[in-house]
Protein backbone atom coordinates (compact mmCIF):
# COMPACT_ATOMS: atom_id res chain seq x y z
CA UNK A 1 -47.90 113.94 60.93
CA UNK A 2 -47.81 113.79 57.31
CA UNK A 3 -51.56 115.32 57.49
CA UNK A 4 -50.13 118.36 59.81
CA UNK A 5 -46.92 119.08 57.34
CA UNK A 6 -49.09 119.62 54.19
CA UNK A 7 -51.19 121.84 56.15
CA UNK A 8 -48.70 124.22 57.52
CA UNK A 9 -47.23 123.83 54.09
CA UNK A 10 -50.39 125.36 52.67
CA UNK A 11 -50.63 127.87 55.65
CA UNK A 12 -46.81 129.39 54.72
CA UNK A 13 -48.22 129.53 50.68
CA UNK A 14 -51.50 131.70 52.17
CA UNK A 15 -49.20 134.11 53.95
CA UNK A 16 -47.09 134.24 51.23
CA UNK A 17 -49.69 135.22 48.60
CA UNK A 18 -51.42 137.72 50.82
CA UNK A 19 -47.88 139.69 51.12
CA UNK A 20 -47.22 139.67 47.65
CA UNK A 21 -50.91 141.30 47.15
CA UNK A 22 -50.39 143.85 49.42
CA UNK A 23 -50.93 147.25 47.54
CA UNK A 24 -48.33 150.18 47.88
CA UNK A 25 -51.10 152.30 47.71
CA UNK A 26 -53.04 151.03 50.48
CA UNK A 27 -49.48 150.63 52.63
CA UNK A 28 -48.70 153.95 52.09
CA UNK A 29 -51.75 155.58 53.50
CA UNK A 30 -51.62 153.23 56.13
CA UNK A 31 -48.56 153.81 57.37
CA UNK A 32 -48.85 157.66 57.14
CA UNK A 33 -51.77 157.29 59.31
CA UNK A 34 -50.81 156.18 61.55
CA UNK A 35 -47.52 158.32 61.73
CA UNK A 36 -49.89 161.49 62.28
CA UNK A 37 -52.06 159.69 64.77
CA UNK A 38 -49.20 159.01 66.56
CA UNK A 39 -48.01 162.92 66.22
CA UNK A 40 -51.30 164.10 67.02
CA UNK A 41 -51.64 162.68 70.55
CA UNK A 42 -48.54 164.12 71.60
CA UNK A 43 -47.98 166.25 74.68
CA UNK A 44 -47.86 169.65 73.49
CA UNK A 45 -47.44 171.68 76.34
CA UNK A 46 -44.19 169.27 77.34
CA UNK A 47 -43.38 169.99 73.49
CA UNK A 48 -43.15 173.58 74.34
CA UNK A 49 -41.60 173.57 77.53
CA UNK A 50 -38.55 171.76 75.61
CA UNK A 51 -37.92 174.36 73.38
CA UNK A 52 -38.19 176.58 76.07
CA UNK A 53 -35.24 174.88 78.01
CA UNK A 54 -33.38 174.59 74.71
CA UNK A 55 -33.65 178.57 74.12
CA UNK A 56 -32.51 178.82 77.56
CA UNK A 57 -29.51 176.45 77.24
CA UNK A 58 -28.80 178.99 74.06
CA UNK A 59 -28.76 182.34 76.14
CA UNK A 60 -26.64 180.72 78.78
CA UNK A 61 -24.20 179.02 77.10
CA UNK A 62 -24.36 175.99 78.53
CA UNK A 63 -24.63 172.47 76.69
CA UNK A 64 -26.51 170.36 75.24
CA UNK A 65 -25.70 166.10 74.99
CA UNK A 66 -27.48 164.12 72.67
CA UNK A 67 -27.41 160.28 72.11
CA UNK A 68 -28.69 157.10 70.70
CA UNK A 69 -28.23 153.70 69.64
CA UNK A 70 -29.02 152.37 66.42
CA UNK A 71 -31.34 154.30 64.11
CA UNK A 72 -31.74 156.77 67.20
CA UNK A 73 -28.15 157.67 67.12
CA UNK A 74 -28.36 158.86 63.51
CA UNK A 75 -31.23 160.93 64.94
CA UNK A 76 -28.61 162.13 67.84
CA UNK A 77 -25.97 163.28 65.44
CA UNK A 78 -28.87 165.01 62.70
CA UNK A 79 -29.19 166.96 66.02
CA UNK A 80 -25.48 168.65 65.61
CA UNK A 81 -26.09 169.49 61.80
CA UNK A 82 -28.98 170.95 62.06
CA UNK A 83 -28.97 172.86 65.67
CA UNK A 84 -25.59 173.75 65.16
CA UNK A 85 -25.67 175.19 61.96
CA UNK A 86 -29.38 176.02 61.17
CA UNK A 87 -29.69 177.47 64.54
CA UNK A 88 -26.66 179.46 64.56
CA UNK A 89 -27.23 180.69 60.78
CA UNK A 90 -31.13 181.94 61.43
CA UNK A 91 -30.74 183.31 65.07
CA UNK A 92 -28.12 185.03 67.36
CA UNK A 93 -27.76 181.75 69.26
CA UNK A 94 -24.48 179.84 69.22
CA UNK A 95 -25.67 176.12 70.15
CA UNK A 96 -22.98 174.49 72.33
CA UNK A 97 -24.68 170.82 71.16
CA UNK A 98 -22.56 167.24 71.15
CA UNK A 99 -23.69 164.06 70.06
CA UNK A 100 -22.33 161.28 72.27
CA UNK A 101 -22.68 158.89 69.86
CA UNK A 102 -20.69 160.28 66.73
CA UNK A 103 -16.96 159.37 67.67
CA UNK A 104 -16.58 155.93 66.70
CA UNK A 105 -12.70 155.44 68.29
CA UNK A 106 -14.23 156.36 71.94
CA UNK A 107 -17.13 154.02 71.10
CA UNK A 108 -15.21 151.22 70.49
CA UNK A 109 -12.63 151.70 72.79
CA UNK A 110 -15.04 152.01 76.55
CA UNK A 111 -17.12 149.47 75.01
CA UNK A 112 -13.69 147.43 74.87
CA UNK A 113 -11.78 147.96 77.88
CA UNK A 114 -15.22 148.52 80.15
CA UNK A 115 -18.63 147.94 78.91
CA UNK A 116 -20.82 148.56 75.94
CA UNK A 117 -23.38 149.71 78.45
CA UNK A 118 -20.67 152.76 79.50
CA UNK A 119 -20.31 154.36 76.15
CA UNK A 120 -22.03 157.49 77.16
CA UNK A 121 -21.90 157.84 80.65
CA UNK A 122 -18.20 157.30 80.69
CA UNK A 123 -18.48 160.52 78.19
CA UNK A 124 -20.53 162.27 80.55
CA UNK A 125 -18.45 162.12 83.63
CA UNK A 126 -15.40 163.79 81.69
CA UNK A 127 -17.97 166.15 79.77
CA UNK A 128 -20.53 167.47 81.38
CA UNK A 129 -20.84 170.65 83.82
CA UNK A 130 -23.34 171.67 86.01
CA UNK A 131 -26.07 173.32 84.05
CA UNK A 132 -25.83 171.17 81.03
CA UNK A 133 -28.82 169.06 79.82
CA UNK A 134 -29.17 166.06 78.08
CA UNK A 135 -31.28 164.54 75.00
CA UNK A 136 -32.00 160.45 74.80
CA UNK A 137 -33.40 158.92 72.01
CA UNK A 138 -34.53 155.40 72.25
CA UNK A 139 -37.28 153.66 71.09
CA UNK A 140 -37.49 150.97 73.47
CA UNK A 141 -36.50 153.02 76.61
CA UNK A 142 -34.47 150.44 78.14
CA UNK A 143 -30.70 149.65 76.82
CA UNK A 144 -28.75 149.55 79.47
CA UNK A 145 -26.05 152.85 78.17
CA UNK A 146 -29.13 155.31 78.30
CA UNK A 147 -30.35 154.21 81.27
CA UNK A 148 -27.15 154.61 82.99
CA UNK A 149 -26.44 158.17 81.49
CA UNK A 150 -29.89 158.80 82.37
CA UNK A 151 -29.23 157.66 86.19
CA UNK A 152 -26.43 159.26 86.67
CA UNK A 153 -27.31 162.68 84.94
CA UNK A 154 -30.18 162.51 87.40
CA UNK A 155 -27.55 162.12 90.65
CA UNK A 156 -25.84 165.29 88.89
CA UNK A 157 -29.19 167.34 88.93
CA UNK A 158 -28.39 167.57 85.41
CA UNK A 159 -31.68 167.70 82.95
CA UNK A 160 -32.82 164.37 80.92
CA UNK A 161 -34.71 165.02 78.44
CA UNK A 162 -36.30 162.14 76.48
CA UNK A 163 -37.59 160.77 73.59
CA UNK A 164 -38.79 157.04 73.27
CA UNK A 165 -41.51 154.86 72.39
CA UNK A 166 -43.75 151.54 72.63
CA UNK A 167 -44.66 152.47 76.54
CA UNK A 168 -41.32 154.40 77.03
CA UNK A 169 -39.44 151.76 78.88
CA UNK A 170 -37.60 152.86 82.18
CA UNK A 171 -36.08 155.68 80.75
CA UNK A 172 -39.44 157.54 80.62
CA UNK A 173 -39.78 158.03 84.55
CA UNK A 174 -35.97 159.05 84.56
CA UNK A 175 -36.66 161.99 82.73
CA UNK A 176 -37.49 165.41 83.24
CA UNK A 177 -39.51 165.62 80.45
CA UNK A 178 -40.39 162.59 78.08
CA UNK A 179 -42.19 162.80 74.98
CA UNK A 180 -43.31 159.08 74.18
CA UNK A 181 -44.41 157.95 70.80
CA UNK A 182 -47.37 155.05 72.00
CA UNK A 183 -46.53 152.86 68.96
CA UNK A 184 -45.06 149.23 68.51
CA UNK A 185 -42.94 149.52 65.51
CA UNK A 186 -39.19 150.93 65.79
CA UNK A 187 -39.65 152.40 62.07
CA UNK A 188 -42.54 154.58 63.12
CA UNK A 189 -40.94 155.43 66.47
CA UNK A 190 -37.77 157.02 64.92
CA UNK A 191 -40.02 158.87 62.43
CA UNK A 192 -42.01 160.52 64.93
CA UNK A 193 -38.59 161.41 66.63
CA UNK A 194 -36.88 162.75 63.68
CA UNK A 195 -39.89 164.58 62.68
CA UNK A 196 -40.16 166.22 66.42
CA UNK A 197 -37.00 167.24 65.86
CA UNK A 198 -37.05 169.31 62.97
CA UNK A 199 -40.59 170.95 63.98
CA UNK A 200 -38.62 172.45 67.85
CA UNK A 201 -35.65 173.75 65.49
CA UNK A 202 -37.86 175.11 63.08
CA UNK A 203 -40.24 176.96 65.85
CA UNK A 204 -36.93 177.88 67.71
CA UNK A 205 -35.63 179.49 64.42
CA UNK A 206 -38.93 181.35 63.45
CA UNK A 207 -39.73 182.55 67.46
CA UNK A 208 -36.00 183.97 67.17
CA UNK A 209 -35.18 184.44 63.92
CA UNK A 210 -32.47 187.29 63.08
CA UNK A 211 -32.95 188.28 59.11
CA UNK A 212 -35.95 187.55 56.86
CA UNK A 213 -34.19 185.57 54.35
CA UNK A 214 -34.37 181.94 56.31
CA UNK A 215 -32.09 178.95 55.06
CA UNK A 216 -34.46 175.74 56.52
C-alpha cells in the first residue's frame, strides 16, 4: 500500500514536470494547426449555401435568431454587432438579426418560473414569424434549450441553421444545414465558429458591397 502511494506520488511529480516543460512555441503551432485543419475540412458548398439564405433573409426582410450557451452565446450576440452594423454600413441590407441569448432579465426569469431548458424556445414562440430562420451555436450539440428551439422551429417549417462540434450531437440532424467542427476541445470548437462567422459577413459584405471605402 505504502509501495503503491510513493509510486503514484512519483507518477503526479512526472506529469507535473512534463507540463511545466511544455514550450509556448511548440503549443502555439500546435494548436494553430490544428485550428486550420479543422477549417480546412469544412463543407464549403453548405458554407455557401448559408450565406446565400442569409442574403436572402436580407432582401426579404425577414429575421434572423441567433443563440448559445456559454462561450457560444458570446458568439450569438458578436452576431448582432457585427451583422447589424457591419452589414448595414457596407451594403444596402438592413439585417433584422436578434440574439436570444443577450437579455439577461428574460433569461433569468423563464429559467425561474419554467425551465432553464425553455430560455429560447419560450422566446421563439412570442418572436418568430413564418419565414424567419434561426442560427445555433453549440459545441456539444446537445443541451437541452437548443434542442428544443431546434424541435420546435422544425414543427414551424422555420430554418435551423447550425453550428456545433465534437460529432455534432443531436442538434446536427435537426438542422437544415449544419456545419460541424470534428474536434474534441470546446476552445477550438468556438474558434472555428467565431472565425466562420466573420469570413460569411465578410464575403456577404464584399459580394454586395455599396461604396469602395469598406469599414471591416
Amino acid at each position: 500500500m505504502v509501495l503503491r502511494k510513493q509510486l503514484i506520488g512519483i507518477r503526479i511529480i512526472i506529469v507535473m514536470n512534463n507540463t511545466n516543460k511544455l514550450d509556448l512555441k511548440k503549443f502555439y503551432h500546435e494548436y494553430t494547426d490544428s485550428l486550420k485543419n479543422s477549417l480546412d475540412k469544412v463543407d464549403l458548398k453548405k458554407l455557401s449555401n448559408i450565406a446565400n439564405i442569409l442574403i436572402k433573409q436580407f432582401k426579404n426582410k425577414k429575421k434572423i435568431f441567433v443563440c448559445g450557451n456559454g462561450g457560444s452565446a458570446a458568439i450569438a450576440n458578436h452576431y448582432i454587432c457585427d451583422y447589424l452594423k457591419l452589414i448595414r454600413y457596407n451594403t444596402k441590407f438592413k439585417p433584422k438579426i436578434l440574439s436570444l441569448s443577450d437579455n439577461v432579465e428574460t433569461l433569468t426569469a423563464i429559467s425561474n418560473d419554467h425551465h432553464y431548458s425553455e430560455i429560447f424556445k419560450y422566446q421563439a414562440e412570442s418572436l418568430a414569424d413564418k419565414g424567419d430562420i434561426f442560427i445555433i451555436i453549440s459545441s456539444s450539440g446537445n443541451s437541452d434549450n437548443v434542442i428544443k428551439l431546434a424541435k420546435w422551429a422544425k414543427r414551424k417549417k422555420n430554418k435551423v441553421i447550425s453550428f456545433t462540434g465534437f460529432n455534432g450531437g443531436k442538434l446536427k440532424h435537426l438542422s437544415y444545414l449544419n456545419i460541424n467542427i470534428n474536434q474534441n476541445n470546446y476552445g477550438r470548437v468556438e474558434d472555428s465558429h467565431h472565425i466562420l462567422m466573420h469570413l460569411i459577413m465578410h464575403f456577404i459584405v464584399l459580394k454586395n458591397k455599396k461604396t469602395k471605402k469598406l469599414r471591416l
